[in-house]
Protein backbone atom coordinates (compact mmCIF):
# COMPACT_ATOMS: atom_id res chain seq x y z
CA UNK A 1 29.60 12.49 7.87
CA UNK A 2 28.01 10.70 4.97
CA UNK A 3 24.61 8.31 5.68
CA UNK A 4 24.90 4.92 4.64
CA UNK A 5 22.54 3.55 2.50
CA UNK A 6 21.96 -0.08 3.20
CA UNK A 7 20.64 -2.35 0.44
CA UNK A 8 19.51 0.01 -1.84
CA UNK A 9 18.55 -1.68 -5.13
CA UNK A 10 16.28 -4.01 -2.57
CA UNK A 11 14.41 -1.07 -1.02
CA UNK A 12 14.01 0.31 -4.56
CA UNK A 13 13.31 -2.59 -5.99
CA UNK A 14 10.26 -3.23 -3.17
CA UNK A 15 9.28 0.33 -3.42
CA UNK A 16 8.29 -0.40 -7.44
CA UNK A 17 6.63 -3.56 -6.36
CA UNK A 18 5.03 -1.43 -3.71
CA UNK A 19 3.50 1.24 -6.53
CA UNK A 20 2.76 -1.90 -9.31
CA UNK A 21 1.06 -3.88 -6.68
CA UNK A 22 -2.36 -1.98 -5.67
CA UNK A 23 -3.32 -4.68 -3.04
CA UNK A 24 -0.44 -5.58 -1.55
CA UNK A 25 1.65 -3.19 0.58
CA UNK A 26 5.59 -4.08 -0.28
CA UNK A 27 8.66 -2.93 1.97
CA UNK A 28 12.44 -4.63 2.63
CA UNK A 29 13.43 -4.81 5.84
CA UNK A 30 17.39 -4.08 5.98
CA UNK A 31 17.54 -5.66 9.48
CA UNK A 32 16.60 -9.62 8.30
CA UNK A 33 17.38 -8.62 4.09
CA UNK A 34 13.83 -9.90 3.27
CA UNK A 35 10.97 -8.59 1.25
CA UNK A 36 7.41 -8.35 2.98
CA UNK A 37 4.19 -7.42 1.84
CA UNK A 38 0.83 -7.44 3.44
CA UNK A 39 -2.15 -7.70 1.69
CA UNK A 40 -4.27 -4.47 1.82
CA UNK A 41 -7.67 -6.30 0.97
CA UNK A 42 -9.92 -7.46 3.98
CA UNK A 43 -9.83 -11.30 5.22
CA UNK A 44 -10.45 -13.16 7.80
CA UNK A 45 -6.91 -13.24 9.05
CA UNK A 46 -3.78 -10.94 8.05
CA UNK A 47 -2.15 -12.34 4.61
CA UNK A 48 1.41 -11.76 4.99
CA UNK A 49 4.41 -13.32 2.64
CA UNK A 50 8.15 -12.90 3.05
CA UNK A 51 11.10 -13.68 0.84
CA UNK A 52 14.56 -13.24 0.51
């Protein structure tokens, strides 16, 4: 049986943004369809931004 591959220009899409953005950590979650990323640089509180 073939695997599915859900959303798949979206996961590619946030792996590039993933590799072009050094300090931000990128990933799509297939569950909600929304990008994430999380800021890899230290502050005071966790910097995190999601969007469709």
């Amino acid at each position: 049986m073939a695997r599915r591959e859900w959303d798949r220009d979206q996961r590619s899409q946030a792996a590039w943004l993933d590799q072009a953005e050094a300090g931000w950590t990128v990933m799509y979650g297939v569950g909600g369809r929304r990008f994430y990323a999380i800021a890899t640089a230290q502050a005071s509180e966790p910097q995190v931004v999601e969007a469709r």
